[in-house]
Structure formats: structure tokens, C-alpha cells
N, C-alpha and C. Protein backbone atom coordinates (compact mmCIF):
# COMPACT_ATOMS: atom_id res chain seq x y z
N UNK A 1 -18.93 14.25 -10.90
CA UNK A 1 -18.77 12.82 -10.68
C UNK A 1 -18.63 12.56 -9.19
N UNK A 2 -19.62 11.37 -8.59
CA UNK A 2 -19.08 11.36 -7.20
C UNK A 2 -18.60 9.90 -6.80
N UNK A 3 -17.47 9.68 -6.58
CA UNK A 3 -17.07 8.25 -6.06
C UNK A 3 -17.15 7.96 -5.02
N UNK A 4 -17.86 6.91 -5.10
CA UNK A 4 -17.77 6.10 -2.99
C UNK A 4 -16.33 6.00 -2.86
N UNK A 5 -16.44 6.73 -1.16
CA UNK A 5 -15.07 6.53 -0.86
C UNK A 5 -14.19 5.51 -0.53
N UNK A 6 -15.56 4.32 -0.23
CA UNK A 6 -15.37 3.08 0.19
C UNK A 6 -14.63 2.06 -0.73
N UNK A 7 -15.07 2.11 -2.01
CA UNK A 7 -15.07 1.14 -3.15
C UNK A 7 -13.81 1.95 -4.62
N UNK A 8 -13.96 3.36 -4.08
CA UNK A 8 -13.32 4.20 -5.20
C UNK A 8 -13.27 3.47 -6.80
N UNK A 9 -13.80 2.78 -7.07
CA UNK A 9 -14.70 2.68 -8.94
C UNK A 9 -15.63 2.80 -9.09
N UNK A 10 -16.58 2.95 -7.57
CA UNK A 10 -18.36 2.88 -8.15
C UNK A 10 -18.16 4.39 -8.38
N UNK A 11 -18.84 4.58 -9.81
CA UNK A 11 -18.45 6.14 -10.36
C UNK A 11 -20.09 6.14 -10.80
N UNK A 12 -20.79 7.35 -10.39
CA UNK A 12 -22.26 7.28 -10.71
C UNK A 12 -22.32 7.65 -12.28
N UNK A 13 -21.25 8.45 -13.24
CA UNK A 13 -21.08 9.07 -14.26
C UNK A 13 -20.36 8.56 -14.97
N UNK A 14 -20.47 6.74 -14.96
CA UNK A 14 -19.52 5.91 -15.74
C UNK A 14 -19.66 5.93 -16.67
N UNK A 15 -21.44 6.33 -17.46
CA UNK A 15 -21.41 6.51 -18.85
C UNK A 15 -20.58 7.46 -19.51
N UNK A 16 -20.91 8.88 -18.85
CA UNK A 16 -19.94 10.26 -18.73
C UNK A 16 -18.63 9.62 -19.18
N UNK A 17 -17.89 9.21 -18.44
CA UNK A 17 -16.79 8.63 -18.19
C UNK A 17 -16.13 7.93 -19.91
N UNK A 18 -17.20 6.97 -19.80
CA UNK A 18 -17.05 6.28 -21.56
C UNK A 18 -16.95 6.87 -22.60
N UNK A 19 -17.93 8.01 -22.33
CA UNK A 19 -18.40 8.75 -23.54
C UNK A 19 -17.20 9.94 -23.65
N UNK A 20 -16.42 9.96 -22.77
CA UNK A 20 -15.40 10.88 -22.80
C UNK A 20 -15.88 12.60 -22.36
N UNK A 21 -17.10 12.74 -21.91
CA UNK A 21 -17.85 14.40 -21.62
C UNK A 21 -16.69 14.92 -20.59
N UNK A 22 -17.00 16.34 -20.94
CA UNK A 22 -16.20 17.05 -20.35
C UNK A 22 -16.49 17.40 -19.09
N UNK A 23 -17.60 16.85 -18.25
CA UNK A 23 -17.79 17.11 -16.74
C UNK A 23 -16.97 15.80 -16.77
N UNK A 24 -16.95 15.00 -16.99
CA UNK A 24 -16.17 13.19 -16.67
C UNK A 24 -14.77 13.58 -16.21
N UNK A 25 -14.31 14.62 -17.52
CA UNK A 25 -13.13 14.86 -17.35
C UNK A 25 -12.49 15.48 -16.28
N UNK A 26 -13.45 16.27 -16.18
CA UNK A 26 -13.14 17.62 -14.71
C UNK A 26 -13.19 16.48 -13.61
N UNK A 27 -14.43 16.18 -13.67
CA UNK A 27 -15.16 15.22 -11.93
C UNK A 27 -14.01 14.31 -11.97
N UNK A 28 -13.60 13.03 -12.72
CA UNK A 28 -12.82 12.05 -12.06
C UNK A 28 -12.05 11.89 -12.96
N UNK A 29 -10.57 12.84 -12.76
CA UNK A 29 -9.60 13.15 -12.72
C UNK A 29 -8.50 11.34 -12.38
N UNK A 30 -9.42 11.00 -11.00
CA UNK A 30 -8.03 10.07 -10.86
C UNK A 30 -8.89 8.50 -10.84
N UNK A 31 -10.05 9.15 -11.22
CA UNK A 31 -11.01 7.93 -11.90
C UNK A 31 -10.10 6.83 -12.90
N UNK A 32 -10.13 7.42 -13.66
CA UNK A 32 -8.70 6.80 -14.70
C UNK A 32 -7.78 5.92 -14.39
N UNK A 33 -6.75 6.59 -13.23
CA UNK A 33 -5.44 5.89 -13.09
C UNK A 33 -6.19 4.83 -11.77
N UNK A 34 -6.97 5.52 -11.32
CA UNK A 34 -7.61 4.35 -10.30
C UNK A 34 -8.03 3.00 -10.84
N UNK A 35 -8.84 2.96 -11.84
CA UNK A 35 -9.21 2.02 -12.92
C UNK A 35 -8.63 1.28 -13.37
N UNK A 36 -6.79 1.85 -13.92
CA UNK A 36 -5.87 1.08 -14.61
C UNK A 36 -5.07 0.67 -13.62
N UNK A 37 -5.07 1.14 -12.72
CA UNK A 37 -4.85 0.29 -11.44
C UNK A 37 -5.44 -1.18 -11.35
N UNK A 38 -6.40 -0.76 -11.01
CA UNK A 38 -7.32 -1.90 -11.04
C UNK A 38 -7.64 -3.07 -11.71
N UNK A 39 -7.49 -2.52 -12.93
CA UNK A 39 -7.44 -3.96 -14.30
C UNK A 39 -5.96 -4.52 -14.04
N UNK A 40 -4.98 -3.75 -13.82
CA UNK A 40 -3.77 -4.33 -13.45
C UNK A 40 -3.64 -5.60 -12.30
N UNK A 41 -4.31 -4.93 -11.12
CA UNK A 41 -4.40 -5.72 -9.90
C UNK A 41 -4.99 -7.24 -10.25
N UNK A 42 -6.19 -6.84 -10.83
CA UNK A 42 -6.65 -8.06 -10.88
C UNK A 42 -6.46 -8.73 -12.12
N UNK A 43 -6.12 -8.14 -13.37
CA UNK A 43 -5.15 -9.52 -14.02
C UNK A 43 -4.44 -9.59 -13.64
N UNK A 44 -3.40 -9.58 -13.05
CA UNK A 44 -1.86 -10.49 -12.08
C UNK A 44 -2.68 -11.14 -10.96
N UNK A 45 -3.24 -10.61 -10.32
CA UNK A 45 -3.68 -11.48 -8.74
C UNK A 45 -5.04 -12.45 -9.13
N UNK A 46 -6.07 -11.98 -9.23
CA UNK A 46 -7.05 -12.52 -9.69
C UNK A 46 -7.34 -14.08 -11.23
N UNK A 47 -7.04 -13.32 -11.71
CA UNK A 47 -6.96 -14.52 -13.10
C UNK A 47 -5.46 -15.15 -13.66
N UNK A 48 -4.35 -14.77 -12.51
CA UNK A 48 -3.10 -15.72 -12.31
C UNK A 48 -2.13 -15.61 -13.50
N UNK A 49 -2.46 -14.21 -14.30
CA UNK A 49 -1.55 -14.23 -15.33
C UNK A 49 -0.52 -13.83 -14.85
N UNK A 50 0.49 -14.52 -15.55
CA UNK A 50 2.13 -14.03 -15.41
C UNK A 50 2.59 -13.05 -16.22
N UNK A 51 4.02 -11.88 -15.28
CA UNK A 51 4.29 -11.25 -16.23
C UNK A 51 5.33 -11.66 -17.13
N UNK A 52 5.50 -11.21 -18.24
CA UNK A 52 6.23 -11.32 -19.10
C UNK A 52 8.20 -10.73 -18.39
N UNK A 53 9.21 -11.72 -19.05
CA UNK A 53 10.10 -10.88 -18.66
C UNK A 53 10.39 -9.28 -19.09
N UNK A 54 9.88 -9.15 -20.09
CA UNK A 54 9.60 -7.89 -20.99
C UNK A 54 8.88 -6.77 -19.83
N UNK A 55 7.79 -7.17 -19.83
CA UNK A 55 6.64 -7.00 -18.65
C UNK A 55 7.43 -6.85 -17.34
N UNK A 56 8.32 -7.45 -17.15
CA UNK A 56 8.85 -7.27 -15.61
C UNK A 56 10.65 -6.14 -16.07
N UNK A 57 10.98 -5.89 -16.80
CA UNK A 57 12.07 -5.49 -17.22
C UNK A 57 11.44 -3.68 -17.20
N UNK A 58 10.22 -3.64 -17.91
CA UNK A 58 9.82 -2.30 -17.80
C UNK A 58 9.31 -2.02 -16.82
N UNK A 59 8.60 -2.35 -15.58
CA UNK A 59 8.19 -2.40 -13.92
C UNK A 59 9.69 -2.04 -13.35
N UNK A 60 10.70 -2.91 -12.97
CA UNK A 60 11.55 -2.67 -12.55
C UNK A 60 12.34 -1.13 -12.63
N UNK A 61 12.51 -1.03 -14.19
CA UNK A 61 13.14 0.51 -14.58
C UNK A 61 12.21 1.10 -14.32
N UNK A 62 10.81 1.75 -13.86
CA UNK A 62 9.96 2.37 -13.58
C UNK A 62 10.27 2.63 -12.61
N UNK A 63 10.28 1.17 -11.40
CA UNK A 63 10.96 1.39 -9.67
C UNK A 63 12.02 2.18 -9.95
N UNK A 64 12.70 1.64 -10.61
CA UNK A 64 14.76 2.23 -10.47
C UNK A 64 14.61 3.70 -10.61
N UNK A 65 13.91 4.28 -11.93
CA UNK A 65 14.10 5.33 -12.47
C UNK A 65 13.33 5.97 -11.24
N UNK A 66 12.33 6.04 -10.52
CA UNK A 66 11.89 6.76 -9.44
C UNK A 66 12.23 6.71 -8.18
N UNK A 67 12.72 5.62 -7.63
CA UNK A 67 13.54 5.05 -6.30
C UNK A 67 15.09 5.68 -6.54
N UNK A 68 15.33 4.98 -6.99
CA UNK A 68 16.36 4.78 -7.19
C UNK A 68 17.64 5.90 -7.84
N UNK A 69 17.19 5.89 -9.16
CA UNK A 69 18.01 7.09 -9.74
C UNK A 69 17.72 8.76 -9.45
N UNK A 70 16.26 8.76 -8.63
CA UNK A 70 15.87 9.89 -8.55
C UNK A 70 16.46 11.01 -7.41
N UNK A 71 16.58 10.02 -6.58
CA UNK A 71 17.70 10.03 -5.06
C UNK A 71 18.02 9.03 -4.76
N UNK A 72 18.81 9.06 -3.71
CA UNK A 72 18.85 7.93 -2.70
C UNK A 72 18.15 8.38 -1.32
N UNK A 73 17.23 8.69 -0.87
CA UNK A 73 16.90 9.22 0.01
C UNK A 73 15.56 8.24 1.04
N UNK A 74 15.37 7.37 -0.45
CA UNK A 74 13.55 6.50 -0.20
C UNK A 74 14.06 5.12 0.83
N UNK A 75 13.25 5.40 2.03
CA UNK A 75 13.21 4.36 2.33
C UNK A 75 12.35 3.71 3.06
N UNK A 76 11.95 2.30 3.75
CA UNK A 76 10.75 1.80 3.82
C UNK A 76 10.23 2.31 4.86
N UNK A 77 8.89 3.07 4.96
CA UNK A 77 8.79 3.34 6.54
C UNK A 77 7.25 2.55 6.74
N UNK A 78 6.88 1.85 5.90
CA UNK A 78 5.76 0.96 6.66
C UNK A 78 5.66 -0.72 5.50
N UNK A 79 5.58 -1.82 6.18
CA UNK A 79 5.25 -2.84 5.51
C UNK A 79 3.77 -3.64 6.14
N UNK A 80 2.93 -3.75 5.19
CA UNK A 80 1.73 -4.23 5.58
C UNK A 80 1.24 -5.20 4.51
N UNK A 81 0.56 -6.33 5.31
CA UNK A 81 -0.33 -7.26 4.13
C UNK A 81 -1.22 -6.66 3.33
N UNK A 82 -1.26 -7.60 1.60
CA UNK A 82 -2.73 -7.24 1.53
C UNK A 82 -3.14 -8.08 1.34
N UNK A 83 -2.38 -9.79 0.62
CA UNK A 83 -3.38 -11.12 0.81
C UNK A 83 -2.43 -11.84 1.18
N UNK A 84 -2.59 -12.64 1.32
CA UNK A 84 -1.27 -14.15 1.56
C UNK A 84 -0.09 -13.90 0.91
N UNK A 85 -0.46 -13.46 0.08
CA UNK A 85 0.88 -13.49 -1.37
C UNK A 85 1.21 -12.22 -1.61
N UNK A 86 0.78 -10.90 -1.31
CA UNK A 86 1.53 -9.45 -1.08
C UNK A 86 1.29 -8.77 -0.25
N UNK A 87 2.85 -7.85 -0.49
CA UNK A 87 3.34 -7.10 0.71
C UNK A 87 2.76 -5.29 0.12
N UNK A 88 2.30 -4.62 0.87
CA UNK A 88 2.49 -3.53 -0.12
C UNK A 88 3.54 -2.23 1.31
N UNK A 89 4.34 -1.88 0.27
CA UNK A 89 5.37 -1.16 0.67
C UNK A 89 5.45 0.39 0.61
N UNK A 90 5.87 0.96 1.44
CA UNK A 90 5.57 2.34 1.60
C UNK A 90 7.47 3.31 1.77
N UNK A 91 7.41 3.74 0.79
CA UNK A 91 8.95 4.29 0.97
C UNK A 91 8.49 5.78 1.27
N UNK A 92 9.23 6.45 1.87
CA UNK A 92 9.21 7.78 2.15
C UNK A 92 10.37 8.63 1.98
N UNK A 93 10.54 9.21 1.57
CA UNK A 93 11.87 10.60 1.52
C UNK A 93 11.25 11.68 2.21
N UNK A 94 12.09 12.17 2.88
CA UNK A 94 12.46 13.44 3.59
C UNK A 94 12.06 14.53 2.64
N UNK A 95 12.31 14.74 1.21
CA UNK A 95 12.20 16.07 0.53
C UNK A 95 11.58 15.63 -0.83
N UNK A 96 10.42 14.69 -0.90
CA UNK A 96 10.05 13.81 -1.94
C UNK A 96 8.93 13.09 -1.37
N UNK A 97 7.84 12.89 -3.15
CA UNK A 97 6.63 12.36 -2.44
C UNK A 97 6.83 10.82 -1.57
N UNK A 98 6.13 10.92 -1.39
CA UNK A 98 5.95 9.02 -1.17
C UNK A 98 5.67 8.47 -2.06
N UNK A 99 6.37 7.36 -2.17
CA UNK A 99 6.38 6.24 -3.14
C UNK A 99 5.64 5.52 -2.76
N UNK A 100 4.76 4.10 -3.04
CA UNK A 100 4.19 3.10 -2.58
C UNK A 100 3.93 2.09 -3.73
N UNK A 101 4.25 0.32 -3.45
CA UNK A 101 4.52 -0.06 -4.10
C UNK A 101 4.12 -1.71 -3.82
N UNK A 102 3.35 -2.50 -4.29
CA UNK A 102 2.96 -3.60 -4.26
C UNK A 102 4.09 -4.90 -4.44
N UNK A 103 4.66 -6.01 -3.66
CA UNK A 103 5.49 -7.18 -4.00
C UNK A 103 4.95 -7.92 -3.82
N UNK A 104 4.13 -8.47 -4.97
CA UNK A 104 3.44 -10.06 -4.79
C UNK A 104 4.17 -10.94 -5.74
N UNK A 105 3.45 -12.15 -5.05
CA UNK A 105 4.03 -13.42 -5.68
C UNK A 105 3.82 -13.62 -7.56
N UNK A 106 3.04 -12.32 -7.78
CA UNK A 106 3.08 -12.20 -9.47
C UNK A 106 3.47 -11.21 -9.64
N UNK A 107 4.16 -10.42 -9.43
CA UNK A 107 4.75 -8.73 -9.47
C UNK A 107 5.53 -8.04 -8.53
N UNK A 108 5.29 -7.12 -9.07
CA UNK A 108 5.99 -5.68 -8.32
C UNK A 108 5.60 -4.62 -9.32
N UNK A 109 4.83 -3.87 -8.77
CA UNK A 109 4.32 -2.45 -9.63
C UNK A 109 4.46 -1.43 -8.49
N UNK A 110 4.47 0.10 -8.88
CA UNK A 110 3.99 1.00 -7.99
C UNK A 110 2.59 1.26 -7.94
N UNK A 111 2.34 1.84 -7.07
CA UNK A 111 0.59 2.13 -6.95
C UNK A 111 0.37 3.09 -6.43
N UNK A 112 -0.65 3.68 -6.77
CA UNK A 112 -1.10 5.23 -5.95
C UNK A 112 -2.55 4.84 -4.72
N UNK A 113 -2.75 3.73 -4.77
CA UNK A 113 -3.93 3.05 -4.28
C UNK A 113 -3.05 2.51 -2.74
N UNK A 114 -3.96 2.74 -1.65
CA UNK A 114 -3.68 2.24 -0.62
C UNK A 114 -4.61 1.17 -0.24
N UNK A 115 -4.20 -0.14 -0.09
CA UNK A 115 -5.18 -0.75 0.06
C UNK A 115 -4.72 -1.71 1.69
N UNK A 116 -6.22 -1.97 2.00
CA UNK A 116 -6.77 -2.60 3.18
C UNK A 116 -5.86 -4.30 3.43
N UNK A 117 -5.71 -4.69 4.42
CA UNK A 117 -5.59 -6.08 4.20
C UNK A 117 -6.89 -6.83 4.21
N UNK A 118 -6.65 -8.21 3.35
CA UNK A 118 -7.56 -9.13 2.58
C UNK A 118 -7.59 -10.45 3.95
N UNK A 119 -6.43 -10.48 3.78
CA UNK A 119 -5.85 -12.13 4.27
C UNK A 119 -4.65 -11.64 5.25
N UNK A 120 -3.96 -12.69 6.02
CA UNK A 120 -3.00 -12.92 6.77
C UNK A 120 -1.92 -13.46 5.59
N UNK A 121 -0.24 -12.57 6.26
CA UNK A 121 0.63 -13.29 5.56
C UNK A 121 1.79 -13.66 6.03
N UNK A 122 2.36 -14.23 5.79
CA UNK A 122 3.12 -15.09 7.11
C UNK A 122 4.38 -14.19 6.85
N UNK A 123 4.77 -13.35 5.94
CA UNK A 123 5.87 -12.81 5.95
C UNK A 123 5.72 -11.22 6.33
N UNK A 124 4.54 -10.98 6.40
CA UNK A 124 4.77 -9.48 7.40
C UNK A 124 5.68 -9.20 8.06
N UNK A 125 5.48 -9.99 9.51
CA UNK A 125 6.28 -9.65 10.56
C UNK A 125 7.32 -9.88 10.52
N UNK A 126 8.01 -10.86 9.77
CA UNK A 126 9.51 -10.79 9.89
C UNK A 126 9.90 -9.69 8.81
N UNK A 127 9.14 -9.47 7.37
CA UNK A 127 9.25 -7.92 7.01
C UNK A 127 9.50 -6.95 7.37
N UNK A 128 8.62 -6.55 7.92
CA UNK A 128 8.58 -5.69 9.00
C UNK A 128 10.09 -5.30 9.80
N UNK A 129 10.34 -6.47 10.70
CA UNK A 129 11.40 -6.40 11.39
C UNK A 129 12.25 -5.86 10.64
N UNK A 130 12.88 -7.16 9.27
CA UNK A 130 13.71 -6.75 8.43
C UNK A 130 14.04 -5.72 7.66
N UNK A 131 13.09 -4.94 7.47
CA UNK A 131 12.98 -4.53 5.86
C UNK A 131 12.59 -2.56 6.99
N UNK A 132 11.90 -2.78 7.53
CA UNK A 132 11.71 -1.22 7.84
C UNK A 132 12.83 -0.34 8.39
N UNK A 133 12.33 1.05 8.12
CA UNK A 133 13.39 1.71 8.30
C UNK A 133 14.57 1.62 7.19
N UNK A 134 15.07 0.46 6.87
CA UNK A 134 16.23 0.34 5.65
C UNK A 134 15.54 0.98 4.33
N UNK A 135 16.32 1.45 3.46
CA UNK A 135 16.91 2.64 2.73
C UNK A 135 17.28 1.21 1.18
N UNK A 136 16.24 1.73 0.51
CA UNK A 136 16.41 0.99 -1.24
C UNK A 136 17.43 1.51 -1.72
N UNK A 137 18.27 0.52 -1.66
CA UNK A 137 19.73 0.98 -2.55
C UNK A 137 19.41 0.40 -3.84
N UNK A 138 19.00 -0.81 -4.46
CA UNK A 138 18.74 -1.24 -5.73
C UNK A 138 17.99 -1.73 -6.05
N UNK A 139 17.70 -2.10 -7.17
CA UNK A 139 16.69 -3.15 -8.06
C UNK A 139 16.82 -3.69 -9.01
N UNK A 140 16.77 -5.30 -9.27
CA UNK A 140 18.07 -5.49 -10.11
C UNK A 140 16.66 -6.77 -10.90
N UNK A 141 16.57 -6.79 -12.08
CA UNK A 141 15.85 -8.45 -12.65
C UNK A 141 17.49 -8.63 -12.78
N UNK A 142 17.14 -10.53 -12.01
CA UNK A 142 18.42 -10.94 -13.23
C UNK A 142 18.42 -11.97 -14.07
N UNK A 143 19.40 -11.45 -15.10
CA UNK A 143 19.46 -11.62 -16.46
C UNK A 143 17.82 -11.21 -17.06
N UNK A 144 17.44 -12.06 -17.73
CA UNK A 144 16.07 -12.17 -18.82
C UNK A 144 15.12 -13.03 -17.83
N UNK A 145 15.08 -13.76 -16.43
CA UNK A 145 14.37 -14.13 -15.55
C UNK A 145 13.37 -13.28 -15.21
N UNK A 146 12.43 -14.32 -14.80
CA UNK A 146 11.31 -13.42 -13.91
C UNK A 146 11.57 -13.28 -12.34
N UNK A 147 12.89 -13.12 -12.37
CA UNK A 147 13.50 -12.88 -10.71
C UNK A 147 13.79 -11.73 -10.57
N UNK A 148 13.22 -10.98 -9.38
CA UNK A 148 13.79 -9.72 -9.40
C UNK A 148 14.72 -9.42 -7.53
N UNK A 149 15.53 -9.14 -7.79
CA UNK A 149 16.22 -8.29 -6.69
C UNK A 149 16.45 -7.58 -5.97
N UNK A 150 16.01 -6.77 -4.74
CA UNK A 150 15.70 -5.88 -3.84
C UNK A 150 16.93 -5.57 -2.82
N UNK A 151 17.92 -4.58 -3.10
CA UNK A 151 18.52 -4.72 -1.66
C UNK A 151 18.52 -3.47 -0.62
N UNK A 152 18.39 -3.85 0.39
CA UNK A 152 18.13 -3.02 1.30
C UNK A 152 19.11 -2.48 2.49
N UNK A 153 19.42 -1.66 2.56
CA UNK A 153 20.85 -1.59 4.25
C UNK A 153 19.68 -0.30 5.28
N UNK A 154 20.07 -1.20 6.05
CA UNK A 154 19.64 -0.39 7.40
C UNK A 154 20.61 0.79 7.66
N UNK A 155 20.31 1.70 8.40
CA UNK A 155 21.09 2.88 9.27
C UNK A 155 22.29 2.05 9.63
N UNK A 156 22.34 1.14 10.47
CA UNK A 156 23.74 0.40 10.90
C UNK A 156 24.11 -0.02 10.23
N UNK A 157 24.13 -0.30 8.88
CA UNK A 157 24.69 -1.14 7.74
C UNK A 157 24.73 -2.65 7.80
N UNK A 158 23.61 -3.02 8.44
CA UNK A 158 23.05 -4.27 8.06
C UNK A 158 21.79 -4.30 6.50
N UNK A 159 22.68 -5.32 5.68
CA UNK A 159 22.02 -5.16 4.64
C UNK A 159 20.83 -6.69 4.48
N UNK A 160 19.68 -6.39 3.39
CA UNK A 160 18.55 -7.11 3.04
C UNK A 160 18.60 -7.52 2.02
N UNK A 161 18.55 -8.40 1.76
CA UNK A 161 18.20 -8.76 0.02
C UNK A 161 17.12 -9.52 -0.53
N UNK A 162 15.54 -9.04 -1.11
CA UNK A 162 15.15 -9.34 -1.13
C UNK A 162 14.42 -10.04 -3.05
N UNK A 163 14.29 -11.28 -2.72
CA UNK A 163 14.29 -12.07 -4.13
C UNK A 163 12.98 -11.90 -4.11
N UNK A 164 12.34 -11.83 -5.21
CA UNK A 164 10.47 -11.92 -5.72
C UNK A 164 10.66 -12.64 -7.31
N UNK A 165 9.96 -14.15 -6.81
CA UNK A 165 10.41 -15.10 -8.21
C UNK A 165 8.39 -15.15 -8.67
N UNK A 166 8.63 -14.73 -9.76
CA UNK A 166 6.99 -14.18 -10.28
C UNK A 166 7.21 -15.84 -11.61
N UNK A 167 7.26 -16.80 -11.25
CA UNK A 167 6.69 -17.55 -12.13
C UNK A 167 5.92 -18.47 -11.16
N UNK A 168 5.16 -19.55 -11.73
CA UNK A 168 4.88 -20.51 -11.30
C UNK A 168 3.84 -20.35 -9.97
N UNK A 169 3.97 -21.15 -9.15
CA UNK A 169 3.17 -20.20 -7.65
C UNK A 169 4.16 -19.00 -6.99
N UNK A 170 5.03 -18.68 -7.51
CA UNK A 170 5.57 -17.76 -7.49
C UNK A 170 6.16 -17.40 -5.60
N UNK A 171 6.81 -16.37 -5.58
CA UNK A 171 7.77 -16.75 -3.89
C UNK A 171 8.34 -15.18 -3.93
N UNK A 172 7.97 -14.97 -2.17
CA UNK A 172 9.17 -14.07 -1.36
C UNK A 172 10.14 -14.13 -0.73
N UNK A 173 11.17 -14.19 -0.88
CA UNK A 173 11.93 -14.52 -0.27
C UNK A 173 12.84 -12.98 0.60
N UNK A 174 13.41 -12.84 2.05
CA UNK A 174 14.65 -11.97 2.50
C UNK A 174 15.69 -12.68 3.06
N UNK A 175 16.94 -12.06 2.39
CA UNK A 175 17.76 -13.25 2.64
C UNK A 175 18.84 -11.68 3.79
N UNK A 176 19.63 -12.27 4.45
CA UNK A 176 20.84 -11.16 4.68
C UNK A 176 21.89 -11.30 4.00
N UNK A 177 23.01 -10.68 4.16
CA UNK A 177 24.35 -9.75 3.05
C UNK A 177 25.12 -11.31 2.85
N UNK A 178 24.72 -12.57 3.33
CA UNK A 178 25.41 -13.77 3.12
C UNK A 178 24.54 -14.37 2.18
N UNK A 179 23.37 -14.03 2.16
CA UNK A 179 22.16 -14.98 1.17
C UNK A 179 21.91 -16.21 1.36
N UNK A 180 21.74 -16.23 3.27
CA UNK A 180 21.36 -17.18 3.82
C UNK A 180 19.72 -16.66 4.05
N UNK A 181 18.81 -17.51 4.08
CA UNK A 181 17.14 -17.01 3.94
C UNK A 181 17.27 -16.36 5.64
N UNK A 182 16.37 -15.60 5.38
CA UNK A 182 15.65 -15.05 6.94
C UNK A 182 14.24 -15.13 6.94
N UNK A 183 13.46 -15.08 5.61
CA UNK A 183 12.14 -15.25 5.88
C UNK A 183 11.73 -15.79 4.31
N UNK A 184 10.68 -16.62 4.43
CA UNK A 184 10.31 -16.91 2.96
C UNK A 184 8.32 -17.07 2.95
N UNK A 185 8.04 -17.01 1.79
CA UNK A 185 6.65 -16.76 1.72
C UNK A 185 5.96 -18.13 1.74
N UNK A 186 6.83 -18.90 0.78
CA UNK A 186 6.56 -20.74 0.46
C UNK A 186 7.60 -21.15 0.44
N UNK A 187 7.76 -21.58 1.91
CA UNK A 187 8.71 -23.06 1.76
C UNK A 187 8.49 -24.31 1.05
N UNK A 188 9.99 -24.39 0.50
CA UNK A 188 9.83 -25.62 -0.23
C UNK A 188 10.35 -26.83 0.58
N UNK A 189 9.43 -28.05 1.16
CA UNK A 189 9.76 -28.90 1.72
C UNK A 189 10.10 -30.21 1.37
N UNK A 190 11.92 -30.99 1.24
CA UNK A 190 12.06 -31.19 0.62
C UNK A 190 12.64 -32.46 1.54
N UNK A 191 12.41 -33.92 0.97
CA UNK A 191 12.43 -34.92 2.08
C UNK A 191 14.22 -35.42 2.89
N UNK A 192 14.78 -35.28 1.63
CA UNK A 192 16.14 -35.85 1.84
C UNK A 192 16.71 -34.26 2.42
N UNK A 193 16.61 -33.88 2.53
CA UNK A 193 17.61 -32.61 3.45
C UNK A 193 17.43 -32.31 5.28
């Protein structure tokens, strides 16, 4: 099987692939998870479906159970765009693979896919500032919401807290250890305030 390196799904042996043959199997190995990647990406981003709290309850324990409960060791060492509306995140440990992990305005999944930026996003750079280098202490949905919780402490023990509200046009928000905002994805502009 040979995949462009460019596009990684154009698979010349997609029939192979369907038909389940056993060169399919050998040749593209990560053909597969690349794929279900992919149908993932683009139902949440593309055709605007929402996840379920169900749907976001099992994502989260996926993060936790690998971030989180596995060490404490992961933490962010690169934040980069990939459209207006996500961040994709790169945790690293010292004695452990790399993690990497998508926060858009419809999710939060991990991913084995590194992808390019699309678009400009206005919350990079203060990301960036905020969020790198600091060390994932948790991950929290709360209650049965499609809100999920991110907190982060730097080396000096300045801590991050970052909200990802996956309904509606959905929002990033980093707030600091008071949960006063420091950066947000969509401001809400509101006349009387």
C-alpha cells in the first residue's frame, strides 16, 4: 500500500483496504486509525455536529486516564492553530510518549495526526504565552454539561484554567487561579455592561 505523504488517505489499495486482503493489512497498518481520525474530524468540525454529554464524558476519561492518571509528568510544550476555532496541543513527558490533542469549539479528542494550520486564531498567542510549558494537572466535564475544564500550573505555580463550552457556536476560554478571563475565542458583546 502506498500513501501520499501529503494527503495521508489517498491510499492506492483502497479496494484492498475494503475488501479486508491481507497485503491491506500488512501495507496500511495506520491507514485505519488515520481514517477514523478523519471521519471524526470532520463530523465535529465540518458538518457542525455536537457532542453528546455522553460523547464528551468518554473523551474526557480517555484524556484523564492517559494524561492524567498515567503520571503527572505531561506537559504542554507546543500550542498551534489549526482553524479559527482549534487549538491543537502537544504535551510531552520526559519518560513517556507524546501525547497530542485537539481543543475546538466542538471537542476535545486526542489525535495521532499532526496537522498544518488552516486559518488564523485569535487565541494562539495568548495560548501560547499562557498555557506553554505548564504541566496538566486535571480534566474535569462539569456535572452532565458540555463544559469541560482544563487546569494548568506553570513551574512557578501560576495556575490556568481552561473552559471549552462545545454547544452552540461553542467557546475557548483561559481564565487565571481567580477565574477572571485572560483570553477568549468569542467574545460576547454585551450593550449594558
Amino acid at each position: 500500500c502506498y500513501c501520499d505523504g501529503e494527503s495521508k488517505i489517498l491510499c492506492t489499495s483502497w479496494n484492498m483496504a475494503i475488501n479486508n486482503t491481507t497485503s491491506a493489512k500488512r501495507g496500511c497498518l495506520n491507514f485505519f486509525n488515520i481514517f477514523r481520525y478523519l471521519i471524526l474530524w470532520h463530523v465535529i468540525t465540518i458538518f457542525g455536529m455536537e457532542l453528546s454529554s455522553i460523547e464528551l464524558r468518554y473523551l474526557v476519561n480517555e484524556i484523564r486516564n492517559r494524561v492524567i492518571d498515567a503520571s503527572s509528568g505531561y506537559y504542554v510544550s507546543s500550542i498551534n492553530a489549526i482553524t479559527k476555532n482549534s487549538l491543537f496541543l502537544k504535551l510531552h513527558h520526559p519518560m513517556q510518549e507524546d501525547i497530542m490533542f485537539v481543543l475546538s469549539t466542538r471537542g476535545i479528542w486526542i489525535t495521532r495526526l499532526k496537522f498544518k494550520p488552516v486559518e488564523d486564531n485569535s487565541l494562539e498567542n495568548i495560548s501560547q504565552k499562557e498555557l506553554e510549558r505548564a504541566k496538566l494537572e486535571s480534566i474535569e466535564q462539569v456535572g452532565s454539561e458540555r463544559i469541560v475544564s482544563l487546569k494548568f500550573r506553570h513551574p512557578d505555580g501560576k495556575i490556568r484554567i481552561v473552559i471549552g463550552e462545545f454547544f452552540g457556536e461553542g467557546n475557548v476560554i483561559i481564565c487565571n487561579e481567580s477565574m477572571q478571563i485572560v483570553g477568549i475565542l468569542h467574545p460576547i458583546r454585551v450593550r449594558h455592561r
